[in-house]
C-alpha atoms as a PDB file:
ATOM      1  CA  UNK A   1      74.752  63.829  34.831  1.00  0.00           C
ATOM      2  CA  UNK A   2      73.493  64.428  31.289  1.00  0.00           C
ATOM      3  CA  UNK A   3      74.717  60.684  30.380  1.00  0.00           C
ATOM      4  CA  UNK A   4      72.244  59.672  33.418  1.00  0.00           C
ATOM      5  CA  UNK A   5      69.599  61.552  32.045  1.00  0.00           C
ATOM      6  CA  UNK A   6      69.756  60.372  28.353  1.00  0.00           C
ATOM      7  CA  UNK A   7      69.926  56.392  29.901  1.00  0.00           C
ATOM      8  CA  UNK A   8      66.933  56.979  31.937  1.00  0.00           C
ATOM      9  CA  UNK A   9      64.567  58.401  28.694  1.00  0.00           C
ATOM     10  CA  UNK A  10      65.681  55.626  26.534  1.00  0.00           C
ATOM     11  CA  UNK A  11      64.374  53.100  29.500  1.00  0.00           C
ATOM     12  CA  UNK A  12      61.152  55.099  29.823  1.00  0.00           C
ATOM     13  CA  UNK A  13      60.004  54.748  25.694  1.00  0.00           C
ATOM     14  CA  UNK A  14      61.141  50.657  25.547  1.00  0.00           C
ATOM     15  CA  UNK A  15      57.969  49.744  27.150  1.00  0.00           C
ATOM     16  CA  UNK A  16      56.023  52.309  24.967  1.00  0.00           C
ATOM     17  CA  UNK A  17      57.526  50.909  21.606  1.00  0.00           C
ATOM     18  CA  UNK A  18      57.205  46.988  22.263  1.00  0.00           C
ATOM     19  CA  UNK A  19      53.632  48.039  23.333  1.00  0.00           C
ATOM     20  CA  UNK A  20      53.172  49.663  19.928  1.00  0.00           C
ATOM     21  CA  UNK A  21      54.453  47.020  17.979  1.00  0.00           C
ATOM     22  CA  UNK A  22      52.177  44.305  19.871  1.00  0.00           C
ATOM     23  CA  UNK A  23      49.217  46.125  18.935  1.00  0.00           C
ATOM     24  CA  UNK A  24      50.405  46.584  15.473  1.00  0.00           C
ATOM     25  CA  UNK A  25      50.938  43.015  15.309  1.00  0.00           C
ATOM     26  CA  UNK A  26      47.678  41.858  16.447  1.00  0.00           C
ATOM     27  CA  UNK A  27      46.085  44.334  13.997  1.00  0.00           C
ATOM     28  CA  UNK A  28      48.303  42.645  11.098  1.00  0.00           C
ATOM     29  CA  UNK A  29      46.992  39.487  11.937  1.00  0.00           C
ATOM     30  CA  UNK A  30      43.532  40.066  12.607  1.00  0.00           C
ATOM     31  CA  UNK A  31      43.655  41.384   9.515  1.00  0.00           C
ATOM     32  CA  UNK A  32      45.077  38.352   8.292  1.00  0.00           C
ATOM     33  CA  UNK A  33      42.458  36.053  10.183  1.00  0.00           C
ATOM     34  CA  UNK A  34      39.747  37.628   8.955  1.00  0.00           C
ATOM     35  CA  UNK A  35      40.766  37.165   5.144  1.00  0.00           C
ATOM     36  CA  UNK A  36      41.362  33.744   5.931  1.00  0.00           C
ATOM     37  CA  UNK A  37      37.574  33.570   6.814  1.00  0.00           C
ATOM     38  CA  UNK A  38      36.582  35.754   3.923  1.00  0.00           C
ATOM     39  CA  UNK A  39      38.132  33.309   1.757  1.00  0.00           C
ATOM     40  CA  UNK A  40      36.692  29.926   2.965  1.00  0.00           C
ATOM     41  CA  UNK A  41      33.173  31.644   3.088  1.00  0.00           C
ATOM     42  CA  UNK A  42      32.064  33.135  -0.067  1.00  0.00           C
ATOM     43  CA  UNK A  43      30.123  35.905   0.137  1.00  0.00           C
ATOM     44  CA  UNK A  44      26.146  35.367  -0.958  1.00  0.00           C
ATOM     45  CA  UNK A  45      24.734  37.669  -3.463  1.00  0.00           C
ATOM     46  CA  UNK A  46      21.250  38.930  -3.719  1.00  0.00           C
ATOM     47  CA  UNK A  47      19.727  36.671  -6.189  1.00  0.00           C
ATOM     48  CA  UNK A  48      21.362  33.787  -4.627  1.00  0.00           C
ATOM     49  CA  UNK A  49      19.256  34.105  -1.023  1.00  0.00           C
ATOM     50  CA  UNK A  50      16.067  34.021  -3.039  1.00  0.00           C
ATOM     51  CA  UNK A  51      17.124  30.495  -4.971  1.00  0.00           C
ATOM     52  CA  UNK A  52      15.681  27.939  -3.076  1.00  0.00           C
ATOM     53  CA  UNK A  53      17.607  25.136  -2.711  1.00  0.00           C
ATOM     54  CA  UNK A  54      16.843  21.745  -4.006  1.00  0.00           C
ATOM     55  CA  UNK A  55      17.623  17.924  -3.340  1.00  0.00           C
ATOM     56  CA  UNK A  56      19.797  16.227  -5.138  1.00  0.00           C
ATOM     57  CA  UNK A  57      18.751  12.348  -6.074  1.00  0.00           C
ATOM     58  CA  UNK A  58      20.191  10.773  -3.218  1.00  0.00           C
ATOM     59  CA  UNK A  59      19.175  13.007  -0.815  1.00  0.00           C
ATOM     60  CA  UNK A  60      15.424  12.004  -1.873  1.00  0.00           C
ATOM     61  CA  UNK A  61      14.991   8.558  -0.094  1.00  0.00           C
ATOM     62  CA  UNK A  62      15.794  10.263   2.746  1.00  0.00           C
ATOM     63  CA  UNK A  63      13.651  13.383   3.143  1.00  0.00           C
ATOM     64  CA  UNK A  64      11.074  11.613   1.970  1.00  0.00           C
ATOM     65  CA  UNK A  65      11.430   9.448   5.208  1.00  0.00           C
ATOM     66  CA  UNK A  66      11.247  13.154   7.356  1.00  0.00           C
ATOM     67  CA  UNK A  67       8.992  14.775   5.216  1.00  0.00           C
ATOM     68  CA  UNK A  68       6.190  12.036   4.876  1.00  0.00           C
ATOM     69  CA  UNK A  69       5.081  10.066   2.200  1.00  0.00           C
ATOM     70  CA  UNK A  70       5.364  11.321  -1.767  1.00  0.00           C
ATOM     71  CA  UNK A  71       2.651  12.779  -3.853  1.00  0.00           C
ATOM     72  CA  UNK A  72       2.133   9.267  -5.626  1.00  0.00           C
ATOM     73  CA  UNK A  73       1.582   7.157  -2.293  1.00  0.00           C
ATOM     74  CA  UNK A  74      -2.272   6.412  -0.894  1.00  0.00           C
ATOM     75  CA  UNK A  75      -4.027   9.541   0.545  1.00  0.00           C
ATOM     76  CA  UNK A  76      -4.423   8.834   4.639  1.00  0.00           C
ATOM     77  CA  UNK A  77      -8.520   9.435   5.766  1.00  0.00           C
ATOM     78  CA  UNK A  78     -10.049   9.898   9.167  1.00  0.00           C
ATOM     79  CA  UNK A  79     -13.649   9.087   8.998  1.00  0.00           C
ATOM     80  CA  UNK A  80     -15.687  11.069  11.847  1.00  0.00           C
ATOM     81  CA  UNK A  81     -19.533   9.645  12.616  1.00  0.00           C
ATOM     82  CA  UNK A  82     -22.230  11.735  14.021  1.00  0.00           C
ATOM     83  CA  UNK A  83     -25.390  10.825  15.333  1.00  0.00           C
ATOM     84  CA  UNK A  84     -28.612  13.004  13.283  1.00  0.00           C
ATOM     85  CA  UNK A  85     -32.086  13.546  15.049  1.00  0.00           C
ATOM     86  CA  UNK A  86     -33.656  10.210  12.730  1.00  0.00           C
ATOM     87  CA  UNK A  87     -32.240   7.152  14.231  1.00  0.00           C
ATOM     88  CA  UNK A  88     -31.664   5.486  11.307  1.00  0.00           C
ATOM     89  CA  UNK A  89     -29.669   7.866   9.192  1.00  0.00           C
ATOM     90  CA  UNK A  90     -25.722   8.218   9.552  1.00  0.00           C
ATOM     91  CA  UNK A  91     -23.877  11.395   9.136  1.00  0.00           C
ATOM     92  CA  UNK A  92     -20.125  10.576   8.096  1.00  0.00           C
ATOM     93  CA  UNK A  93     -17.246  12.983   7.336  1.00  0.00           C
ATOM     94  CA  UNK A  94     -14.275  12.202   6.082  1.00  0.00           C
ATOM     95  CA  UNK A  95     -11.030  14.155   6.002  1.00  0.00           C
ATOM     96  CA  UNK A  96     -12.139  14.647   2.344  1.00  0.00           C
ATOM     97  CA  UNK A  97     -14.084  16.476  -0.151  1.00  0.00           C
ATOM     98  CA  UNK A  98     -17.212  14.862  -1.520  1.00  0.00           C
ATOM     99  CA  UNK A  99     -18.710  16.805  -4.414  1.00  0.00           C
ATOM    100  CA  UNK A 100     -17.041  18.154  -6.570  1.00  0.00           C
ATOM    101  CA  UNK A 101     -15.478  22.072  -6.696  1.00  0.00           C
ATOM    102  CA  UNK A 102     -17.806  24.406  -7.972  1.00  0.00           C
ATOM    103  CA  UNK A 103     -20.611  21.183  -8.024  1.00  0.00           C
ATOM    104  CA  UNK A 104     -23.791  23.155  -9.334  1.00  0.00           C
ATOM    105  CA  UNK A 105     -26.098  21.769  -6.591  1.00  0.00           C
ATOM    106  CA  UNK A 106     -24.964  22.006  -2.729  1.00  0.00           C
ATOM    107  CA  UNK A 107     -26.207  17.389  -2.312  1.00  0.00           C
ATOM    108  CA  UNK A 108     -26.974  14.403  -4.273  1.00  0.00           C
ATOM    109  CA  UNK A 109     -29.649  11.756  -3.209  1.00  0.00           C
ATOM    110  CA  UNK A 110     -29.556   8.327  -4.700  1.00  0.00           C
ATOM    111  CA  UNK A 111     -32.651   6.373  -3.369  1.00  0.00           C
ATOM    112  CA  UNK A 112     -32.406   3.310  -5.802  1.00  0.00           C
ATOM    113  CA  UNK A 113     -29.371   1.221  -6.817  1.00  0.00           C
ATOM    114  CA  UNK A 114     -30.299   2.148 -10.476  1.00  0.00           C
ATOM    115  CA  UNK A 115     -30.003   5.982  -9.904  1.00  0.00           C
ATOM    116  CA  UNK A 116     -26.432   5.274  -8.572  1.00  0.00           C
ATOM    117  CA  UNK A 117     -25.665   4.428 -12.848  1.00  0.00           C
ATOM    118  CA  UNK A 118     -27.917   6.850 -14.351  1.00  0.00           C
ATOM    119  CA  UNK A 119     -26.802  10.427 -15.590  1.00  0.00           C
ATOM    120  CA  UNK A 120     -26.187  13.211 -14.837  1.00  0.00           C
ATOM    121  CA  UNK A 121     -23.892  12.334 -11.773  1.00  0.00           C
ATOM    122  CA  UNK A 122     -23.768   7.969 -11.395  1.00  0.00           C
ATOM    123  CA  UNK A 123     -21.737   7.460  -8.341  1.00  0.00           C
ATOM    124  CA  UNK A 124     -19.405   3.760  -7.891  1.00  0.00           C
ATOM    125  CA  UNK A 125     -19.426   4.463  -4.252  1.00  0.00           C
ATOM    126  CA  UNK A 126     -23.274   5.018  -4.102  1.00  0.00           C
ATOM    127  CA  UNK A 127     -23.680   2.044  -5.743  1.00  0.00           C
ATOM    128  CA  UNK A 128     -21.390  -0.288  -3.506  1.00  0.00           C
ATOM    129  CA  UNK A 129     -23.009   1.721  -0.461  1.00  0.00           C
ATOM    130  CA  UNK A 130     -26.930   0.755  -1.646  1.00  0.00           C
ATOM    131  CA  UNK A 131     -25.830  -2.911  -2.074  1.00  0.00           C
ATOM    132  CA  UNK A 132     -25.031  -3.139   1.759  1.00  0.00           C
ATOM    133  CA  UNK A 133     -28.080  -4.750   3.272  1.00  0.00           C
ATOM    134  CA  UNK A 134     -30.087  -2.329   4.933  1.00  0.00           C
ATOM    135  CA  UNK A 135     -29.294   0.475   3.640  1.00  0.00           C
ATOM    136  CA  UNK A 136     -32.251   2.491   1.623  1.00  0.00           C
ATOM    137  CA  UNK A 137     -30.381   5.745   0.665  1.00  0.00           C
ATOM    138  CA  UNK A 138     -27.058   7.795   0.387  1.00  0.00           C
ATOM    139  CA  UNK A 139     -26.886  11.095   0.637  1.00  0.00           C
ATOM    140  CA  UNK A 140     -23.929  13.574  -0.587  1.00  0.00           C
ATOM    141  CA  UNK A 141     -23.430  16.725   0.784  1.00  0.00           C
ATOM    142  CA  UNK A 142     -20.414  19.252   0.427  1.00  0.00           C
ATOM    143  CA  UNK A 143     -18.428  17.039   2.785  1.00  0.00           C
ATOM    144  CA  UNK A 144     -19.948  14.260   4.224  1.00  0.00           C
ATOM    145  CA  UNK A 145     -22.155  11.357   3.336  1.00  0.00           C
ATOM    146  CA  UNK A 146     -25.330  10.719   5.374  1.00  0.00           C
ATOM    147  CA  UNK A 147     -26.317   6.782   5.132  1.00  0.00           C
ATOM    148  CA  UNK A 148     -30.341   6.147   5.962  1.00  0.00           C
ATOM    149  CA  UNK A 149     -31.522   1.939   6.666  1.00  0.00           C
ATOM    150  CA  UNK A 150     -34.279   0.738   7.036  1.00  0.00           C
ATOM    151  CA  UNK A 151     -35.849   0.797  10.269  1.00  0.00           C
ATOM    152  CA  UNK A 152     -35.743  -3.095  11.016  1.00  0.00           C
ATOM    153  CA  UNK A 153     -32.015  -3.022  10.264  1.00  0.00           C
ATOM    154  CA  UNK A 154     -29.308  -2.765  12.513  1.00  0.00           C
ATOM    155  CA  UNK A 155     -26.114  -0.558  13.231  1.00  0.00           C
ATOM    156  CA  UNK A 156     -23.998  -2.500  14.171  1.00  0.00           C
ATOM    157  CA  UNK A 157     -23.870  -4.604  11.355  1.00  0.00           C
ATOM    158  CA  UNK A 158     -23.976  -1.890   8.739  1.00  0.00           C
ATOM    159  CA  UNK A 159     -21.759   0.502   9.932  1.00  0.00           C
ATOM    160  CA  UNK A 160     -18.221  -1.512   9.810  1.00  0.00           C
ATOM    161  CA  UNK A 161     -18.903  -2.021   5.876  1.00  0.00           C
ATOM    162  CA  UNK A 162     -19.908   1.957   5.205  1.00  0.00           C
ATOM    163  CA  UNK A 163     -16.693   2.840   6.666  1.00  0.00           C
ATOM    164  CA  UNK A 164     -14.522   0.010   5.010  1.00  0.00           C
ATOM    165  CA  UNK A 165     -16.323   1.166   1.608  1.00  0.00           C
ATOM    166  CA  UNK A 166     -16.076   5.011   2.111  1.00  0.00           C
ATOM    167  CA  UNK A 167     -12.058   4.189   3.326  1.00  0.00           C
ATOM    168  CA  UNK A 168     -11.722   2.174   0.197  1.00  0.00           C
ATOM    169  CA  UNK A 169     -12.966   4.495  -2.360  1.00  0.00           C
ATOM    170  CA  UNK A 170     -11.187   7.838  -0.486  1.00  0.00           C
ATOM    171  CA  UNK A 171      -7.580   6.200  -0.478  1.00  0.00           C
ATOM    172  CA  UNK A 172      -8.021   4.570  -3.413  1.00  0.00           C
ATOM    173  CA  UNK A 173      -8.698   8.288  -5.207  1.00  0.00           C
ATOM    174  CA  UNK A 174     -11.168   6.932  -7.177  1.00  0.00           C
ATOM    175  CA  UNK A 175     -13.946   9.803  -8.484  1.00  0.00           C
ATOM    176  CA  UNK A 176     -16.706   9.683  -6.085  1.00  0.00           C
ATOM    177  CA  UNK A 177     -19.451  11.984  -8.342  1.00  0.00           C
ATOM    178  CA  UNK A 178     -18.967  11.486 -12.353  1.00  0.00           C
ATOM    179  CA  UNK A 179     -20.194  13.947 -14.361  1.00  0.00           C
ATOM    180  CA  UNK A 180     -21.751  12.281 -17.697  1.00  0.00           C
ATOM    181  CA  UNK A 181     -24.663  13.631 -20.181  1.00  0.00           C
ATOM    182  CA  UNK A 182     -28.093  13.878 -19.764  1.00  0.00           C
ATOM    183  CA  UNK A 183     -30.194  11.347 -21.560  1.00  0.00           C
ATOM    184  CA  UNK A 184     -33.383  11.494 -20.195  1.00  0.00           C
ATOM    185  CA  UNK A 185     -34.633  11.819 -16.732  1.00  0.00           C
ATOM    186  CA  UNK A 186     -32.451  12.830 -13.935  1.00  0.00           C
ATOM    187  CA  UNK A 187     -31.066   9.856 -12.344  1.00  0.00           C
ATOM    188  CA  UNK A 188     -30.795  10.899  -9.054  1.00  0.00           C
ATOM    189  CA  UNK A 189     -33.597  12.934  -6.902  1.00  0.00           C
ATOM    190  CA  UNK A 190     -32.249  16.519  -7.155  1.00  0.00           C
ATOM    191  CA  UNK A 191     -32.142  19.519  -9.413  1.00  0.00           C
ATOM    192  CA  UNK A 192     -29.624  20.688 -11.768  1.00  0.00           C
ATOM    193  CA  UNK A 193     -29.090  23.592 -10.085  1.00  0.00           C
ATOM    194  CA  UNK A 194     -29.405  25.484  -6.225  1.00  0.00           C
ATOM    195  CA  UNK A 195     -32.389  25.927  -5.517  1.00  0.00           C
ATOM    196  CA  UNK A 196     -31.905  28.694  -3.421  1.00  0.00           C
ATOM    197  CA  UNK A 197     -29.578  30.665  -5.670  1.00  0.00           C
ATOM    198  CA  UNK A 198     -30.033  33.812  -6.967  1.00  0.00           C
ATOM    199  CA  UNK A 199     -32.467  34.706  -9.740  1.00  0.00           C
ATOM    200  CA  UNK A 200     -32.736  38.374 -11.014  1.00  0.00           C
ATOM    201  CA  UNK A 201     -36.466  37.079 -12.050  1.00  0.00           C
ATOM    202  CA  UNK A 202     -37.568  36.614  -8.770  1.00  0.00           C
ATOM    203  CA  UNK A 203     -39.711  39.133  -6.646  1.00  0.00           C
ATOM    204  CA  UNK A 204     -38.919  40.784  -3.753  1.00  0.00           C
ATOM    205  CA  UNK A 205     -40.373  38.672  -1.380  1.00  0.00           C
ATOM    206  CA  UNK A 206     -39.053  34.943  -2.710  1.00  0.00           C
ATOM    207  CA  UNK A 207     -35.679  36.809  -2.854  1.00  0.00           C
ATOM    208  CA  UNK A 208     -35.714  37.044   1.042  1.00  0.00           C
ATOM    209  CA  UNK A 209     -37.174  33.420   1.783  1.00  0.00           C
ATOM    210  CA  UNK A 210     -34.168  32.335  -0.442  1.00  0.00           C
ATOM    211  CA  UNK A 211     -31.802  34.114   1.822  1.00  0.00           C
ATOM    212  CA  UNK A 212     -33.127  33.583   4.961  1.00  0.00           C
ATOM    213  CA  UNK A 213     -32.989  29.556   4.030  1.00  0.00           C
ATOM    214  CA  UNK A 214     -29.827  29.746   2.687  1.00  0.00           C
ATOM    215  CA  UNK A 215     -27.958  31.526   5.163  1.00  0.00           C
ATOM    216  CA  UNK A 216     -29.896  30.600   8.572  1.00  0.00           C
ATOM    217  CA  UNK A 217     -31.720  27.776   8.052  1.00  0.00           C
ATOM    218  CA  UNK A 218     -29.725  25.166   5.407  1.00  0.00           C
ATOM    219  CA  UNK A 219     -26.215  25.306   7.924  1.00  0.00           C
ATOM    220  CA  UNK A 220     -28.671  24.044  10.568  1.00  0.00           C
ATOM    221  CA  UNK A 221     -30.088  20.896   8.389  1.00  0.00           C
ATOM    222  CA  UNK A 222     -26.245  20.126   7.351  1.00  0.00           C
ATOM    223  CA  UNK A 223     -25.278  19.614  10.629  1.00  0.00           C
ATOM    224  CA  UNK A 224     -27.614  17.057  11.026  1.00  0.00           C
ATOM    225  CA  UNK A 225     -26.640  15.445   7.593  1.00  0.00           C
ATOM    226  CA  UNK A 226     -29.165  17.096   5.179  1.00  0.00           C
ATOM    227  CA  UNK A 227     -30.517  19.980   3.418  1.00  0.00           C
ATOM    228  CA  UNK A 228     -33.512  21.819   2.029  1.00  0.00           C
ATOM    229  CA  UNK A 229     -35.109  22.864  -1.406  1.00  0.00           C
ATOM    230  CA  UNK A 230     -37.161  25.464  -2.164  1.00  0.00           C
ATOM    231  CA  UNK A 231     -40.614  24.272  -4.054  1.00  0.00           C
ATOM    232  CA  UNK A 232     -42.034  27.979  -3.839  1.00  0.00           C
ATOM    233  CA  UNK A 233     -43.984  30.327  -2.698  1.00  0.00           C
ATOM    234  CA  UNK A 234     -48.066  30.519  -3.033  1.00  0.00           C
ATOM    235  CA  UNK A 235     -50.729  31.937  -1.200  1.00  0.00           C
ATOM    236  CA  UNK A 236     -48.779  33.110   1.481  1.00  0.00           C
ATOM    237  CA  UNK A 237     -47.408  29.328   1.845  1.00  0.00           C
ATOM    238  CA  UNK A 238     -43.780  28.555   1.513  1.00  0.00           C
ATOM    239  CA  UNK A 239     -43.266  25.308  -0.249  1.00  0.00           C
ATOM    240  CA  UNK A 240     -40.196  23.273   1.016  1.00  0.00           C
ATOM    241  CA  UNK A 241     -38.861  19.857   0.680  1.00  0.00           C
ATOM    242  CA  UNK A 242     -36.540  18.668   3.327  1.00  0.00           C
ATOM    243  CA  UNK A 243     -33.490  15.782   2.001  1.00  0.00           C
ATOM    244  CA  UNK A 244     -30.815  13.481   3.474  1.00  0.00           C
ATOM    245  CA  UNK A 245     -31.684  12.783   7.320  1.00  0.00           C
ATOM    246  CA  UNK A 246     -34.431  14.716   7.653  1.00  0.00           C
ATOM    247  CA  UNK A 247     -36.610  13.726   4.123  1.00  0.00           C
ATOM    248  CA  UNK A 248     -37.346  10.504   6.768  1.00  0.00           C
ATOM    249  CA  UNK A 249     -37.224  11.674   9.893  1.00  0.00           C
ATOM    250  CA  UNK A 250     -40.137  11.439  12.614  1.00  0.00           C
ATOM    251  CA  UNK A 251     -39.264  14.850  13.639  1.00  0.00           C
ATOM    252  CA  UNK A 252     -39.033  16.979  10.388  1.00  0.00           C
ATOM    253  CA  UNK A 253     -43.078  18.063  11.248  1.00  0.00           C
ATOM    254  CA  UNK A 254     -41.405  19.770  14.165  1.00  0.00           C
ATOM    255  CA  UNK A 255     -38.537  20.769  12.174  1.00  0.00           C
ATOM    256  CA  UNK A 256     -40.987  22.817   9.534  1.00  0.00           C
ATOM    257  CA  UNK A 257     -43.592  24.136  12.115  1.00  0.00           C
ATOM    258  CA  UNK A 258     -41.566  25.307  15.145  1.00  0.00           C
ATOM    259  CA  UNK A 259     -38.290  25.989  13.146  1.00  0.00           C
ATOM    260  CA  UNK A 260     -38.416  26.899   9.540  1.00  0.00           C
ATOM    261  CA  UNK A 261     -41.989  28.538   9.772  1.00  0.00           C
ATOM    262  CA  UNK A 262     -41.534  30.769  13.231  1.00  0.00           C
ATOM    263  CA  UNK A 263     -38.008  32.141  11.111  1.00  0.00           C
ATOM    264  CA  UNK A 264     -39.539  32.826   7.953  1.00  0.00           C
ATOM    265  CA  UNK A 265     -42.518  34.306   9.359  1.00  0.00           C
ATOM    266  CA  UNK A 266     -41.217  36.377  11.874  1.00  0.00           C
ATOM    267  CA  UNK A 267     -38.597  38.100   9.369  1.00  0.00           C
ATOM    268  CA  UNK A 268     -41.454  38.483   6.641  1.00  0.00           C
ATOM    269  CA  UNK A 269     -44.444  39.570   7.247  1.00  0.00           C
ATOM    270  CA  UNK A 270     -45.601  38.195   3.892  1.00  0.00           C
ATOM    271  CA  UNK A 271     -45.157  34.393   4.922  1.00  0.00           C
ATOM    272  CA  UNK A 272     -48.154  33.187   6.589  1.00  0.00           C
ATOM    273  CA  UNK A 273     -47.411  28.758   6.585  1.00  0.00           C
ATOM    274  CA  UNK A 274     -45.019  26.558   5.761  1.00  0.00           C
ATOM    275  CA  UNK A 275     -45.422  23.211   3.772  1.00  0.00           C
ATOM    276  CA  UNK A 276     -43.273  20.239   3.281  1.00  0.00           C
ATOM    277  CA  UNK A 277     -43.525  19.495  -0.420  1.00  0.00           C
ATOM    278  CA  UNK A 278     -43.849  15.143  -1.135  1.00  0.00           C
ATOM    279  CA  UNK A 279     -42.990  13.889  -4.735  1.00  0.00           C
ATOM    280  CA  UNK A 280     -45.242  11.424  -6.395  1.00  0.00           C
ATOM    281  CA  UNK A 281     -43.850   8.211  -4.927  1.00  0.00           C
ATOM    282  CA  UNK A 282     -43.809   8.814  -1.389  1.00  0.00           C
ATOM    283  CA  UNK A 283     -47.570  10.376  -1.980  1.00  0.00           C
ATOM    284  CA  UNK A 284     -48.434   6.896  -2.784  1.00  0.00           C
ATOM    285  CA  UNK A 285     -46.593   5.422   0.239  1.00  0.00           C
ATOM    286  CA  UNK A 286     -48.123   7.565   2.316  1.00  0.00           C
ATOM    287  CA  UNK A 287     -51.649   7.204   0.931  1.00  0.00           C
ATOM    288  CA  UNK A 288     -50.899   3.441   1.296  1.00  0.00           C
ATOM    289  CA  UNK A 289     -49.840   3.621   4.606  1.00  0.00           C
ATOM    290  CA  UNK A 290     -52.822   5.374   5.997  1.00  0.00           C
ATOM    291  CA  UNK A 291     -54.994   2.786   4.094  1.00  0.00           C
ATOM    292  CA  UNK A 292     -53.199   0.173   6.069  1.00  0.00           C
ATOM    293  CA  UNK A 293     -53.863   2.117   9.129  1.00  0.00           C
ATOM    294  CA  UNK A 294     -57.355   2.017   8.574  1.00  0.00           C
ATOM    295  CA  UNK A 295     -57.732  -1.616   8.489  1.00  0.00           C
ATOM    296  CA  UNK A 296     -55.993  -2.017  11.601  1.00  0.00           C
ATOM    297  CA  UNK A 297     -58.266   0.326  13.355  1.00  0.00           C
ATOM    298  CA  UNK A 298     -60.988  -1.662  11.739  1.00  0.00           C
ATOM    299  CA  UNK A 299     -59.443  -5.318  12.914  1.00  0.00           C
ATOM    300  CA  UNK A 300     -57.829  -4.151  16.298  1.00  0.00           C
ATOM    301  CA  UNK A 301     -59.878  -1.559  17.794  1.00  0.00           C
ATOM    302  CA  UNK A 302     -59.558   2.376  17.135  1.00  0.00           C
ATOM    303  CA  UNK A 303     -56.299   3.113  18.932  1.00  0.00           C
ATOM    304  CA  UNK A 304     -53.917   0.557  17.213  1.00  0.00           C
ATOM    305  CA  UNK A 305     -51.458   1.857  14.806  1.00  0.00           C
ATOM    306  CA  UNK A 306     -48.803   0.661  12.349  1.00  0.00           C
ATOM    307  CA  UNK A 307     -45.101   1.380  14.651  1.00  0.00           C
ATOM    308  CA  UNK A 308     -41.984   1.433  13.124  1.00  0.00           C
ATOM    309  CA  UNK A 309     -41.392  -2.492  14.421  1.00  0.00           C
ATOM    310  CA  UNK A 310     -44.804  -3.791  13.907  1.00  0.00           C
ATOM    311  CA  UNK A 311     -48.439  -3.175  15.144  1.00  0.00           C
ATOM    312  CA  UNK A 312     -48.760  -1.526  18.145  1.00  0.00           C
ATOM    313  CA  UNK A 313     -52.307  -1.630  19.886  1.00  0.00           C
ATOM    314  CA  UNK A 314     -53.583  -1.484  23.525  1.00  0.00           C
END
């Protein structure tokens, strides 16, 4: 009986002990595994997740192929065109900068091929873009160049050479505005400086019309591929000259009158008129145009006038 007893406990704790020693020897080598890992996987330290890995040389050729093309190759451009309220100006905006950083002046205006060479800011690309036939001025603004023709010219023909000549010089990387000293008069037909930055020496009043025009009014004129410059302020009368698209355009009257002067004078009481300001040469042209308007009315009756394609009349 006791011999039974003794046989049937030592039965009962074999299935306990080979249980035991399974689980010991799984923990043995999971141990075991895991070094194994431990030791084909060094362990990163601190300062070696913030080094940034680099290529080695023949790994170049090849992310260069993923990556794109190297800081040496040509510079890819997309040229956007936009239509501007005067027919015969141009806006165009490339994926590029066109003055420079921290230019002085927000445009440049080269109406002659010779102010495209003469200081303070000669332009290659102005130059090549005044020798296209048709065209009678470039315009540079922050980021985009605004081409005017002449009004018997055509489109179609001058527009495929502007872009090849704007591509050109963009890829190319070629400067687009030099910089050189002033000699004499200024080249091109703009200041050497904003002329609606700040000035401690102005009053109170010019200080606003400054502000107002820089802020409201000058966005407005960019988008249709010009700008404005402050002349000053007299008698009530602010003194403005209008540039790029709009220095030409048969809408700028309406630009100044129901634009520029409702703003100004409904923000400041102390603006009564608005005048667009003409320099000395296109005083003459003017004064000879309306002297060739009066001989027409003389030859052809009083209701004929000089249109942009010819004489008009009854």
């Amino acid at each position: 009986m006791l011999r039974r007893a003794i046989l049937q406990t030592r039965q009962a704790m074999q299935p306990l002990n080979a249980v035991e020693s399974r689980s010991a020897q799984s923990a043995v080598f999971g141990s075991y595994r895991s070094v194994h890992r431990s030791a084909r996987l060094p362990a990163i330290t601190a300062s070696e997740t913030r080094h940034r890995p680099t290529l080695r040389p023949h790994q170049m050729s090849a992310a260069s192929r993923v990556n794109g093309p190297s800081p040496n190759s040509k510079r890819s451009i997309f040229i956007q065109t936009e239509n501007t309220p005067n027919p015969d100006a141009l806006k165009f905006i490339p994926n590029h900068r066109v003055l420079p950083e921290n230019f002085p002046i927000t445009f440049l205006e080269y109406l002659s091929p010779r102010s495209t060479l003469a200081p303070p800011h000669p332009s290659p690309l102005a130059a090549n873009l005044l020798n296209v036939e048709g065209v009678s001025s470039v315009f540079y603004g922050p980021d985009f160049i605004t081409v005017t023709k002449s009004s018997d010219a055509n489109w179609a023909h001058i527009k495929p050479e502007v872009f090849s000549l704007i591509t050109q010089a963009v890829t190319s990387g070629e400067t687009i505005v030099n910089s050189v000293a002033k000699t004499g008069e200024d080249g091109q037909d703009s200041g050497e400086q904003d002329s609606l930055a700040y000035n401690e020496e102005d009053d109170e009043v010019i200080g606003m019309i400054k502000e107002l025009l820089d802020t409201r009014i000058r966005p407005a004129i960019q988008e249709d591929g010009g700008d404005i410059e402050f002349r000053g302020f007299e008698n009530g009368v602010v003194l403005l000259k209008l540039r790029g698209a709009c220095r030409t355009c048969d809408s700028s009257t309406v630009t100044l009158r129901n634009g520029i002067e409702s703003m100004l004078m409904h923000y400041i009481e102390e603006v009564q008129g608005v005048e667009q300001v003409m320099d000395a040469e296109e005083e003459i042209s003017m004064h000879e145009f309306a002297k060739f308007e009066e001989k027409l009315r003389q030859q052809k009756g009083p209701q004929a006038t000089a249109g942009a394609g010819g004489l008009d009349s009854p």
